[in-house]
N, C-alpha and C. Protein backbone atom coordinates (compact mmCIF):
# COMPACT_ATOMS: atom_id res chain seq x y z
N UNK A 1 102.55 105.41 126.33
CA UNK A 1 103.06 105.51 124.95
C UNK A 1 103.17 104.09 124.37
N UNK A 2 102.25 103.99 123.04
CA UNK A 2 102.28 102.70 122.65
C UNK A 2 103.51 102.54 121.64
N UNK A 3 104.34 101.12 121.86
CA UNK A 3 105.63 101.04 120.96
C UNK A 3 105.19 101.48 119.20
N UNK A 4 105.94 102.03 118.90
CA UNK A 4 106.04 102.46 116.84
C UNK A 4 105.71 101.41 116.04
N UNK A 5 104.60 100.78 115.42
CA UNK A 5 104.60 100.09 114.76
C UNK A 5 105.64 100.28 113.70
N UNK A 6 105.80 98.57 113.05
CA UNK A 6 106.39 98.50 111.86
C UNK A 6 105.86 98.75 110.94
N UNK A 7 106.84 99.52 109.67
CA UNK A 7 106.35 99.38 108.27
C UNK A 7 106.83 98.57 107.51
N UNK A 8 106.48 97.98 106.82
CA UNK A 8 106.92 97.00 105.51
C UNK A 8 106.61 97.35 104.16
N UNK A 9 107.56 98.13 103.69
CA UNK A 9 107.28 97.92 101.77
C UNK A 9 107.39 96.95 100.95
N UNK A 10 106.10 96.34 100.14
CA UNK A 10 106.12 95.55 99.73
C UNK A 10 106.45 95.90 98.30
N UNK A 11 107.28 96.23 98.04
CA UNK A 11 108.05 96.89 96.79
C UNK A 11 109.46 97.37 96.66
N UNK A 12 110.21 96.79 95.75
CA UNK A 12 111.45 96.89 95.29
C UNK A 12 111.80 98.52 94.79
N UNK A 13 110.45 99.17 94.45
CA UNK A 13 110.53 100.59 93.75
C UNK A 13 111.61 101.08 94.99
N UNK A 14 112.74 101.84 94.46
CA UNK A 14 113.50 103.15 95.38
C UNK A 14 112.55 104.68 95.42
N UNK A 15 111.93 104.61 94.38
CA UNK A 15 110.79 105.75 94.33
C UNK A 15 110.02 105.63 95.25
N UNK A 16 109.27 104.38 95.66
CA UNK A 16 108.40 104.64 96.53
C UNK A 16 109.19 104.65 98.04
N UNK A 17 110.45 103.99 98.02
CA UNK A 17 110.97 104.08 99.09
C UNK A 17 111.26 105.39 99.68
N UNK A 18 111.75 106.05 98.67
CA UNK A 18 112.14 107.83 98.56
C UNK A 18 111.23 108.70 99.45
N UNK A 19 109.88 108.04 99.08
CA UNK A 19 108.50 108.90 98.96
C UNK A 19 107.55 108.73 100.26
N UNK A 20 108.35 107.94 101.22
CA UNK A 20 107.86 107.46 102.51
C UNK A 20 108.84 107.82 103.33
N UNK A 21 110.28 107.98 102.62
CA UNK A 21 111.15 108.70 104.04
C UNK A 21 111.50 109.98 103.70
N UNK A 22 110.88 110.51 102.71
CA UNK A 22 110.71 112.10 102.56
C UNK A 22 109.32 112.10 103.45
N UNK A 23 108.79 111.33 103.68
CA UNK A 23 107.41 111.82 104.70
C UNK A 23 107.51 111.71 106.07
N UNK A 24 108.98 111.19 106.43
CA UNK A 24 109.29 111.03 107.97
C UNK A 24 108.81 109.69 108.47
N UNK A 25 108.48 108.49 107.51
CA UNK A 25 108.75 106.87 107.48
C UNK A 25 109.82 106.69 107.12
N UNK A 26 109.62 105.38 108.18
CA UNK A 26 111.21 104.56 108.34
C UNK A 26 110.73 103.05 107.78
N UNK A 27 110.21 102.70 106.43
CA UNK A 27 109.82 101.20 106.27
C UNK A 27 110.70 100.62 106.13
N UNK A 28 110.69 99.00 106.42
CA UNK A 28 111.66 97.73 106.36
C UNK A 28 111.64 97.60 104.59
N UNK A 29 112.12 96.72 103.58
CA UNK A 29 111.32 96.65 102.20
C UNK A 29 111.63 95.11 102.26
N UNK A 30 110.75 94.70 101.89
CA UNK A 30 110.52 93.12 101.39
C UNK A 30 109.81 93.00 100.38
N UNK A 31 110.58 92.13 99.31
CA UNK A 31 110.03 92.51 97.85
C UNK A 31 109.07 91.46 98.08
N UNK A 32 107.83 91.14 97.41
CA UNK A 32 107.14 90.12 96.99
C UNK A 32 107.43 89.24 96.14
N UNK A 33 107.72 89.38 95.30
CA UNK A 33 108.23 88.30 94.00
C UNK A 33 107.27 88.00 93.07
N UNK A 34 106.01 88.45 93.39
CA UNK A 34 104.71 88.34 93.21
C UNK A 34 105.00 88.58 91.38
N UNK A 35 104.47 87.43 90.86
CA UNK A 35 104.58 87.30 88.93
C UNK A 35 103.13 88.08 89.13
N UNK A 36 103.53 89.20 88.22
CA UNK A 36 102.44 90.13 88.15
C UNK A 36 101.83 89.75 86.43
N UNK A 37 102.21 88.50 86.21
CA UNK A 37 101.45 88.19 84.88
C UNK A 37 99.60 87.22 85.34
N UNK A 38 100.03 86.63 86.58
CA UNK A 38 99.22 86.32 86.95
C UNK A 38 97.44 86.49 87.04
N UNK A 39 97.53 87.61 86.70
CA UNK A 39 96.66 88.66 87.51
C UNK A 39 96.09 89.13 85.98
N UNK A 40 94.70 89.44 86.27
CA UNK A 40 93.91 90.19 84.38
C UNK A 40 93.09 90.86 85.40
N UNK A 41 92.78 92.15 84.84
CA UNK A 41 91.36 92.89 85.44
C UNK A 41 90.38 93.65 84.54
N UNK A 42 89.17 93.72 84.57
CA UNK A 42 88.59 94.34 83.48
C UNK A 42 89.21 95.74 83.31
N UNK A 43 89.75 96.33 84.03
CA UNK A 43 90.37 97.84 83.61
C UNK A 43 91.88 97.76 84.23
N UNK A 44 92.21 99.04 83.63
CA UNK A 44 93.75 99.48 84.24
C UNK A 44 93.69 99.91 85.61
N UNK A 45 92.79 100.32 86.22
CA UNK A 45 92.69 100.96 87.61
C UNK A 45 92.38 99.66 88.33
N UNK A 46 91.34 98.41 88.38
CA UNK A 46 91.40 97.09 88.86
C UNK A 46 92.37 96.22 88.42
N UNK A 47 93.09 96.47 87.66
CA UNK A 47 94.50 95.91 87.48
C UNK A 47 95.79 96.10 88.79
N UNK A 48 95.65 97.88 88.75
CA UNK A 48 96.65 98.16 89.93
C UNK A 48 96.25 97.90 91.00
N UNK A 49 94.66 97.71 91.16
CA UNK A 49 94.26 97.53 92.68
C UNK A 49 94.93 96.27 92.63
N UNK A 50 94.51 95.42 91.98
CA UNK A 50 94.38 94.16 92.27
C UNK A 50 95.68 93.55 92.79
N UNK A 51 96.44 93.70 91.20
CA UNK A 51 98.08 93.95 92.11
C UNK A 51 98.56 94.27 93.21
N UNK A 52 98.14 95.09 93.74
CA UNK A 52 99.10 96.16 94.66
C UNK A 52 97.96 94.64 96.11
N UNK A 53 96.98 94.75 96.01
CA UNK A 53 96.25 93.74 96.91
C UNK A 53 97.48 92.56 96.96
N UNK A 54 97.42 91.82 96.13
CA UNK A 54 98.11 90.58 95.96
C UNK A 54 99.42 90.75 96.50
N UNK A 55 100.19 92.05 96.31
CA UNK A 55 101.65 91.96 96.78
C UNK A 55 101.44 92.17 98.11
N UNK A 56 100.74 92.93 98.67
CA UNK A 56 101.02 93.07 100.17
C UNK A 56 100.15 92.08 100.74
N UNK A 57 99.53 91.41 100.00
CA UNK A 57 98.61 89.91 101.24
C UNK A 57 99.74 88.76 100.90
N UNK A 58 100.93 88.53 100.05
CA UNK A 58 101.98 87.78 99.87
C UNK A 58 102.54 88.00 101.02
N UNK A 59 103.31 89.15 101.15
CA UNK A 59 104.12 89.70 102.48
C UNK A 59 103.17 89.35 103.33
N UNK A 60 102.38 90.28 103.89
CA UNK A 60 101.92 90.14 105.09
C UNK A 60 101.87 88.97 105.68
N UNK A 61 101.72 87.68 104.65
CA UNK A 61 101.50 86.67 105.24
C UNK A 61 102.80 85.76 105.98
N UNK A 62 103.77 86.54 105.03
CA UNK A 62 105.49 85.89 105.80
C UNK A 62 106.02 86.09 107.16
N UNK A 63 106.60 85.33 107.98
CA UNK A 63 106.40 85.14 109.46
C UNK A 63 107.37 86.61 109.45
N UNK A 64 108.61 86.93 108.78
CA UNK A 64 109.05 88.39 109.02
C UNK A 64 108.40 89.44 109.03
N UNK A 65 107.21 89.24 108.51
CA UNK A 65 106.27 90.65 108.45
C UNK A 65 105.51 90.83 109.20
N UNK A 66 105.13 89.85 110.27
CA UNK A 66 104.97 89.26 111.65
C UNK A 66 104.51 90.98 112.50
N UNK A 67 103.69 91.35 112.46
CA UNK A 67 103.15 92.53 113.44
C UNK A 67 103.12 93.96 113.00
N UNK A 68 103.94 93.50 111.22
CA UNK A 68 103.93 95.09 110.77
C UNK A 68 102.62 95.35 110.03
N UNK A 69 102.55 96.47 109.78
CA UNK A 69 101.87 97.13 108.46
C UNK A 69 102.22 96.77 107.29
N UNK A 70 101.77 96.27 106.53
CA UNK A 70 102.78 96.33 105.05
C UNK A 70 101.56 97.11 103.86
N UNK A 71 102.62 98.07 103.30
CA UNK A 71 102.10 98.28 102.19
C UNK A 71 102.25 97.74 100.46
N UNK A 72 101.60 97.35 100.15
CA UNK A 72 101.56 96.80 98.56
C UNK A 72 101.58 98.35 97.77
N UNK A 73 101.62 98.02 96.56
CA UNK A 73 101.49 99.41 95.60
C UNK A 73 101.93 98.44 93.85
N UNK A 74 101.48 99.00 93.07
CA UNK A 74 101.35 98.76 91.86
C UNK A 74 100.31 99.68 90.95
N UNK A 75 101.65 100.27 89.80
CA UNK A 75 101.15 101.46 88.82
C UNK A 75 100.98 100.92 87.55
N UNK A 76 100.02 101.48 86.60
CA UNK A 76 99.93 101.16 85.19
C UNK A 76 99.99 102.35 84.52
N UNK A 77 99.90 102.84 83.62
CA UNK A 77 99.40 104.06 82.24
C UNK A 77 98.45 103.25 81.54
N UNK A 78 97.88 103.86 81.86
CA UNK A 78 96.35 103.71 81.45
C UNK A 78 96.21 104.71 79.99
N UNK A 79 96.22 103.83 78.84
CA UNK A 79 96.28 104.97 77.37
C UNK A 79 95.52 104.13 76.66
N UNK A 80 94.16 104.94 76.14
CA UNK A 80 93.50 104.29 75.26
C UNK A 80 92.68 102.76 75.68
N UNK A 81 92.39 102.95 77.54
CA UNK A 81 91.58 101.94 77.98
C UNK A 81 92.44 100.81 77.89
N UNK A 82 93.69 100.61 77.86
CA UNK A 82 94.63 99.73 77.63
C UNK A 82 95.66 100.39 79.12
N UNK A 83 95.89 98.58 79.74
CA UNK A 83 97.29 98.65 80.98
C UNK A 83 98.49 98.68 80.54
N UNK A 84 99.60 99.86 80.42
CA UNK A 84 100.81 99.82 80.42
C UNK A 84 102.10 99.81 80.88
N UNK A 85 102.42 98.51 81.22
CA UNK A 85 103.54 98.44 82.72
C UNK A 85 105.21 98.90 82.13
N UNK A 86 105.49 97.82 82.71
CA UNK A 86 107.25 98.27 82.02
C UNK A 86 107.03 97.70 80.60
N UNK A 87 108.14 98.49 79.92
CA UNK A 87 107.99 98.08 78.23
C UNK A 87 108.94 96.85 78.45
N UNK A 88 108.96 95.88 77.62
CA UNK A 88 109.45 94.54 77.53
C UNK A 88 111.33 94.48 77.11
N UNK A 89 111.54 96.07 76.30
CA UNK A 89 112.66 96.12 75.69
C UNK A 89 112.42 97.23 75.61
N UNK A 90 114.01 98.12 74.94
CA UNK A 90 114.24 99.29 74.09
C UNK A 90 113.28 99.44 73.21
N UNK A 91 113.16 98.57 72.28
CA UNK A 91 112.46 98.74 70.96
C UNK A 91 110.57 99.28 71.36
N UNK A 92 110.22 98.18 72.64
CA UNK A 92 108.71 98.96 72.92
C UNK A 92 109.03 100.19 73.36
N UNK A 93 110.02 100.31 74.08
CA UNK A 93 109.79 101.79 74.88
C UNK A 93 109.85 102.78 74.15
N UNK A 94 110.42 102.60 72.46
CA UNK A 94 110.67 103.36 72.09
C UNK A 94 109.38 104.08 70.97
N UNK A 95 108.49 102.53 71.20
CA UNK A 95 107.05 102.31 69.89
C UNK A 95 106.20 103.16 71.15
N UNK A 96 106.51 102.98 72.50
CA UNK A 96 105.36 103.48 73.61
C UNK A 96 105.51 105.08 73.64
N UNK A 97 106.78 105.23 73.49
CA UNK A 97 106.58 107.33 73.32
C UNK A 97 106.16 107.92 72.32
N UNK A 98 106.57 106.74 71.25
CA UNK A 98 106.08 107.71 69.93
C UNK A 98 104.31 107.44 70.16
N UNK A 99 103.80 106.76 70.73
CA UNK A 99 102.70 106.72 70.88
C UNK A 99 102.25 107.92 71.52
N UNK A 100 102.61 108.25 72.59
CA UNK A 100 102.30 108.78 74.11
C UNK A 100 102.34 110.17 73.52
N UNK A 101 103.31 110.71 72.57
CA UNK A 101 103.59 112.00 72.36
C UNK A 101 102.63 112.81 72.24
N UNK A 102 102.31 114.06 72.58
CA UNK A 102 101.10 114.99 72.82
C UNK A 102 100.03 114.44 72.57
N UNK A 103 99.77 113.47 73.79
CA UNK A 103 98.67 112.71 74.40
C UNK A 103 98.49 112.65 75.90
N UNK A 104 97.26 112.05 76.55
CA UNK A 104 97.08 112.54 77.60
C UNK A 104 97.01 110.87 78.34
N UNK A 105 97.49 110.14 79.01
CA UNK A 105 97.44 109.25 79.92
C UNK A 105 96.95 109.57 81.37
N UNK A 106 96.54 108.08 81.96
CA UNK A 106 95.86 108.58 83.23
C UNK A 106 96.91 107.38 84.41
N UNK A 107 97.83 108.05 85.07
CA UNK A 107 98.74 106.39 85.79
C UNK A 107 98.06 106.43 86.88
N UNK A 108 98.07 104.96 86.79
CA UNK A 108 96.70 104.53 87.96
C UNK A 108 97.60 103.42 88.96
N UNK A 109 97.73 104.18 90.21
CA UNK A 109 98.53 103.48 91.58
C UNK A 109 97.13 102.57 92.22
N UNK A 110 97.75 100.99 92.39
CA UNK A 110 96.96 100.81 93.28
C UNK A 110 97.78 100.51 94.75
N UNK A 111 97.38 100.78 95.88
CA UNK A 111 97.20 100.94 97.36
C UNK A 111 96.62 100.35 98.21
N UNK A 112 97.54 99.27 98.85
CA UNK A 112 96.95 98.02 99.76
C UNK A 112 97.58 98.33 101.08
N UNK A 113 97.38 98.20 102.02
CA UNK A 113 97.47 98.24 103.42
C UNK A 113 96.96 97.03 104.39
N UNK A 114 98.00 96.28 104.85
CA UNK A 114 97.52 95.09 105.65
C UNK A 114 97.65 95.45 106.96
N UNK A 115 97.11 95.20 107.87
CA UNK A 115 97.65 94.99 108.82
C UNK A 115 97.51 94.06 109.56
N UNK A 116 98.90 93.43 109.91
CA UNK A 116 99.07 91.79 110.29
C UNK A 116 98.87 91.62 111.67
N UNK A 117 98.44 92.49 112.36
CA UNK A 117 97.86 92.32 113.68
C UNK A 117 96.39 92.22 113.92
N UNK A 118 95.49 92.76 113.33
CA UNK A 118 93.93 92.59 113.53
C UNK A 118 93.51 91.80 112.23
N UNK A 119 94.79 91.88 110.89
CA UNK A 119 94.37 90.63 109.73
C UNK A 119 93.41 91.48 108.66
N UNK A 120 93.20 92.50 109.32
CA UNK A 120 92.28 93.75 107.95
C UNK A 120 93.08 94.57 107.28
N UNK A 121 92.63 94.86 106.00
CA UNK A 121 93.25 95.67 105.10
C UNK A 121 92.25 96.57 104.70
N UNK A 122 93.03 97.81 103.92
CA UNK A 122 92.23 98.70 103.23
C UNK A 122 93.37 99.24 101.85
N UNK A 123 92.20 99.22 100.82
CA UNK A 123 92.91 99.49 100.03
C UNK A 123 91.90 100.36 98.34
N UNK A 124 92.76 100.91 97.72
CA UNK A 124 91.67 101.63 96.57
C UNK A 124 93.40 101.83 95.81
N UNK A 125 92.56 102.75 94.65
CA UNK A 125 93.24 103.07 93.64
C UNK A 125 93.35 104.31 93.39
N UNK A 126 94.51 105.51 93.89
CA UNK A 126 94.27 106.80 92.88
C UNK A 126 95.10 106.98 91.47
N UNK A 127 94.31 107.95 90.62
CA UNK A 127 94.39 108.43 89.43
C UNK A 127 94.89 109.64 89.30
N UNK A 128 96.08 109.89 88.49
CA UNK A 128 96.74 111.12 87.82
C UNK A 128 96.46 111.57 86.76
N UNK A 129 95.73 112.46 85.97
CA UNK A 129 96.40 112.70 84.29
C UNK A 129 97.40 113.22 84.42
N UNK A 130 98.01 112.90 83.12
CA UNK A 130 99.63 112.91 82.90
C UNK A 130 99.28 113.41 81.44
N UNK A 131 99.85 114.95 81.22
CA UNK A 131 99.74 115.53 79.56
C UNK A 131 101.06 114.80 79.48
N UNK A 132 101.46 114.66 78.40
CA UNK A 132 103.09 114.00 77.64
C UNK A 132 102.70 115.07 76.60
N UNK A 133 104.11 116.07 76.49
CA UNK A 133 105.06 116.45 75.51
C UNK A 133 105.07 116.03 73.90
N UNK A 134 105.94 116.64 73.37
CA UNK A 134 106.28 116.02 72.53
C UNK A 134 107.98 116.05 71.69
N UNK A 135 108.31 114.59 72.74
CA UNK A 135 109.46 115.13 72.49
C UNK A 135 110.16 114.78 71.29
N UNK A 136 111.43 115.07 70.66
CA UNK A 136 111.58 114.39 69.00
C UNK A 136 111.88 113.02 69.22
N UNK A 137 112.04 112.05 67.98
CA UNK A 137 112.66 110.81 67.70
C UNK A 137 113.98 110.72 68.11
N UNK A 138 114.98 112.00 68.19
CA UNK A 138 116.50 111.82 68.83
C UNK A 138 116.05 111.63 70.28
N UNK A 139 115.51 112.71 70.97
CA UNK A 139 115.25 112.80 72.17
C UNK A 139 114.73 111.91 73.11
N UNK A 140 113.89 110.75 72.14
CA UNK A 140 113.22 109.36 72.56
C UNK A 140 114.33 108.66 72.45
N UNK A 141 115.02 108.27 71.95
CA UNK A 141 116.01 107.35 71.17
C UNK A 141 116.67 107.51 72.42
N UNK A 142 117.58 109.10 73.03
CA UNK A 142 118.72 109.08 73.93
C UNK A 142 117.78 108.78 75.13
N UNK A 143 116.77 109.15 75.70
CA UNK A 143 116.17 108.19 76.88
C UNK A 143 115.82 107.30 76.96
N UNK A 144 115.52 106.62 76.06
CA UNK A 144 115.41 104.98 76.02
C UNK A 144 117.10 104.43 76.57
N UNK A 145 117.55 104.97 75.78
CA UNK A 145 119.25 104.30 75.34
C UNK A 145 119.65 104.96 77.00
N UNK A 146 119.14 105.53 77.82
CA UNK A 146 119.60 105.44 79.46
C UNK A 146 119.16 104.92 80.54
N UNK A 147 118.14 103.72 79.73
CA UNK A 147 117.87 102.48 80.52
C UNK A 147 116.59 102.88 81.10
N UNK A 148 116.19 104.33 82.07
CA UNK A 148 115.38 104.55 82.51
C UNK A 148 114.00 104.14 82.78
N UNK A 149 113.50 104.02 81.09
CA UNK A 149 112.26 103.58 81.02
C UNK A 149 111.79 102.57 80.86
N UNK A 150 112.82 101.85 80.95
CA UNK A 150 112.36 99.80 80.87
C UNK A 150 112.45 99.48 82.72
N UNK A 151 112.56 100.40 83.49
CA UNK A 151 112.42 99.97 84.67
C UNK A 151 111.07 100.41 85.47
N UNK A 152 110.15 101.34 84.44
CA UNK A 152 109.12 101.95 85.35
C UNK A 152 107.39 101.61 84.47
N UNK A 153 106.30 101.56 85.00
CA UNK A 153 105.53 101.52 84.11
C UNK A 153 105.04 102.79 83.27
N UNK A 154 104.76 102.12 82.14
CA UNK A 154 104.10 103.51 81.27
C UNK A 154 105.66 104.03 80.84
N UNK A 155 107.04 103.42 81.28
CA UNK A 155 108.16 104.00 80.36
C UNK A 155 108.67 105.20 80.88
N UNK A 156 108.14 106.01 81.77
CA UNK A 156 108.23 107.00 82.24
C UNK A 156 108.50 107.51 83.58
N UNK A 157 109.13 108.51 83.82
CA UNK A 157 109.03 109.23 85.71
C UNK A 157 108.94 110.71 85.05
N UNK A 158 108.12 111.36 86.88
CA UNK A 158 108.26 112.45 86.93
C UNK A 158 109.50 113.05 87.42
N UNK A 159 110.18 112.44 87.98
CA UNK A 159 111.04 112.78 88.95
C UNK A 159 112.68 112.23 88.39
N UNK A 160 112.71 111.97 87.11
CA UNK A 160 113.51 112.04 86.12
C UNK A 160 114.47 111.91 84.83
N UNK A 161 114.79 111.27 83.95
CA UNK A 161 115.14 111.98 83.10
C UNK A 161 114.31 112.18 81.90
N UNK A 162 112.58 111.74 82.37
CA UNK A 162 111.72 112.19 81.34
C UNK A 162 110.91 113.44 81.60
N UNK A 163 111.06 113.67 82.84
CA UNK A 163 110.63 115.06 83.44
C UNK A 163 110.27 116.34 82.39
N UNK A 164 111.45 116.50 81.30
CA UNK A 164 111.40 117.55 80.73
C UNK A 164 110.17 117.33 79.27
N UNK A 165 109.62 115.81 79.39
CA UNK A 165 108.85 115.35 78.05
C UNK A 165 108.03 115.50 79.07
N UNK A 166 107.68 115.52 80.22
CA UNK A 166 106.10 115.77 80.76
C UNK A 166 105.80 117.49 80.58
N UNK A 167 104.61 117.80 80.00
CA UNK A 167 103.81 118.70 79.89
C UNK A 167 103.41 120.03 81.62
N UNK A 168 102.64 118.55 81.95
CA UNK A 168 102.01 118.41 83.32
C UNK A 168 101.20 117.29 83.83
N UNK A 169 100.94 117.77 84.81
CA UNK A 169 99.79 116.79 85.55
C UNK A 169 98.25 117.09 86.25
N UNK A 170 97.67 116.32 86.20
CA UNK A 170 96.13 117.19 86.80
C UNK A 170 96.22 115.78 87.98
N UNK A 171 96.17 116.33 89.28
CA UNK A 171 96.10 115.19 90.47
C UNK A 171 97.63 115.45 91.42
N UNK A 172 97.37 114.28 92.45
CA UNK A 172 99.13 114.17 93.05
C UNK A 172 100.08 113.61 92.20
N UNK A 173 101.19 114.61 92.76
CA UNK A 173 102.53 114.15 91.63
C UNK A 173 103.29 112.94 92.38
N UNK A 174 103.22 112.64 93.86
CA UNK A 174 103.51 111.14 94.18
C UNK A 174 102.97 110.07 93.44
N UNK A 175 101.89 109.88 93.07
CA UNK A 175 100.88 108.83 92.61
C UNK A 175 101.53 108.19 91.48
N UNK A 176 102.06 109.52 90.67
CA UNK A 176 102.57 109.06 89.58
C UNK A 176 104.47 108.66 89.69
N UNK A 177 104.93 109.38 90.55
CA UNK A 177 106.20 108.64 91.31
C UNK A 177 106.44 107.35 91.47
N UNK A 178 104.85 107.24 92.56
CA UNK A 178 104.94 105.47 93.20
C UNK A 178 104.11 105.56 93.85
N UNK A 179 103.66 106.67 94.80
CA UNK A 179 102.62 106.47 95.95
C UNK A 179 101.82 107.93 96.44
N UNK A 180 100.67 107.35 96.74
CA UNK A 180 100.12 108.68 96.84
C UNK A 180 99.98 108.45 98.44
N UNK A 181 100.92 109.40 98.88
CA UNK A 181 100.65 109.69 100.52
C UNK A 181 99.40 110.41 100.82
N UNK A 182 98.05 110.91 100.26
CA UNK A 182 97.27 111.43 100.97
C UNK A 182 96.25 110.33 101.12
N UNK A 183 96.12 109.56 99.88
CA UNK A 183 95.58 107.92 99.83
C UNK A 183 96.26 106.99 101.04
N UNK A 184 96.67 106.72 101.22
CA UNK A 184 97.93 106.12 102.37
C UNK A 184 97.62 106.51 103.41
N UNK A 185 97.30 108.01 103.47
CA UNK A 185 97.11 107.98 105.50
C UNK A 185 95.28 107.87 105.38
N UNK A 186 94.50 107.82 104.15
CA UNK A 186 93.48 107.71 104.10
C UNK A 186 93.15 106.35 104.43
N UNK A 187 94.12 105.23 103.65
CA UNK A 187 93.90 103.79 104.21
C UNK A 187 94.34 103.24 105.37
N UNK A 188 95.06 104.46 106.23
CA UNK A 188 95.95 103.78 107.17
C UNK A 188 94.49 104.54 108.32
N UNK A 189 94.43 104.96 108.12
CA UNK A 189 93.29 105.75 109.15
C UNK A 189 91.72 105.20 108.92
N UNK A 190 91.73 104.49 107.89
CA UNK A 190 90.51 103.29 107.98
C UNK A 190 91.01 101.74 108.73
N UNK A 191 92.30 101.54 109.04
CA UNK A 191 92.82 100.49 110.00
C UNK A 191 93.32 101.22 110.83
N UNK A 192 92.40 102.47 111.48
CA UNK A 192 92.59 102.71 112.80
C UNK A 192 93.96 103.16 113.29
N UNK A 193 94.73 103.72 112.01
CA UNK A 193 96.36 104.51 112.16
C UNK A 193 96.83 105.72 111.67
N UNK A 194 96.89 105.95 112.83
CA UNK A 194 97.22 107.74 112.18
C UNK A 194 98.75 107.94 111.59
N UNK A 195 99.10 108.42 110.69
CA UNK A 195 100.21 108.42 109.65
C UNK A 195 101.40 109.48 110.44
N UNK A 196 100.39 110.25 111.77
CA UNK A 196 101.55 110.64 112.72
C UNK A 196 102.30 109.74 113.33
N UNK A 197 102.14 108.73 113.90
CA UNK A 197 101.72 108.11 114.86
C UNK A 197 103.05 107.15 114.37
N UNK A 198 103.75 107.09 112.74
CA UNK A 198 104.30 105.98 112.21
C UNK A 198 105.76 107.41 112.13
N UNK A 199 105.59 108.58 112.21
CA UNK A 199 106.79 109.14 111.73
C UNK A 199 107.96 108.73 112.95
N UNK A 200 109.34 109.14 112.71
CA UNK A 200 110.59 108.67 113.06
C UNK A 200 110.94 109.66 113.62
């Protein structure tokens, strides 16, 4: 019996943290710090790759992360061929719904996987559509005004208190959470790891 490798989240998200020990992972979290202004990509989907690359080759490279796995992750809303991360203030978040309202966005996770023992990674990007609602100008106003959506990209979660302005979704509803676990044991099983193999 070979010892349990480590996991490392390279992300501050509690969503994605949520979304790995609802899967029977036990990750360490070490934020990156990684200035995600840094970074331009010709699209919103090489945006999140690129990101989500950069945060977990930061970590991986820190002597604490020393033998684990680490995963990176980074989401956009992708509306109108345009990247939409966290809104800057109240006032965007509030210009970004009235936008969004019975419209269709696509949030695009990107998904990095290091592993600091053989030094290879694998990594890609999955895609959600996301229908948006339409909810009124009061109804925008009181979710803005509960902080929610200046902490997530695209202004939004599935998992809550905009839940009831989502329509639906076409794809996984993790992805658009924080992480798509079927992508994840797909990259972990191209570095030679089975996603059993990590449960607790």
């Amino acid at each position: 019996m070979t010892a349990q490798r480590r996991l490392v989240l390279a992300s501050a998200s509690p969503a994605r943290l949520g979304l790995l020990r609802q899967a029977g992972l036990a990750p360490e979290v070490i934020v990156s710090g990684f200035d995600e202004n840094k970074i331009t990509a010709p699209t919103p989907a090489e945006l999140a790759l690129a990101l989500a690359e950069a945060k977990a080759s930061l970590v991986a490279a820190r002597p604490e992360a020393s033998g684990a796995l680490v995963i990176g992750c980074d989401s956009v809303l992708e509306l109108d061929g345009r990247a939409l991360g966290k809104p800057a203030d109240a006032e965007e978040a509030i210009a970004r719904w009235k936008s969004m309202r019975g419209r269709v966005g696509v949030l695009q996770t990107g998904h990095c996987v290091h592993d600091t023992v053989t030094k290879r990674y694998a990594s890609a990007t999955a895609s959600t559509l996301v229908r948006f609602g339409e909810p009124t100008d009061e109804e925008i106003a009181a979710y803005v005004a509960s902080g929610e959506p200046l902490n997530v990209a695209g202004a939004f979660t599935l998992d809550g208190r905009s839940a009831p302005f989502i329509d639906g979704i076409d794809g996984d509803p993790g992805n658009v959470i924080g992480l798509s676990l079927p992508l994840l044991r797909r990259l972990l099983s191209q570095l030679g790891v089975s996603v059993t193999d990590l449960w607790t």
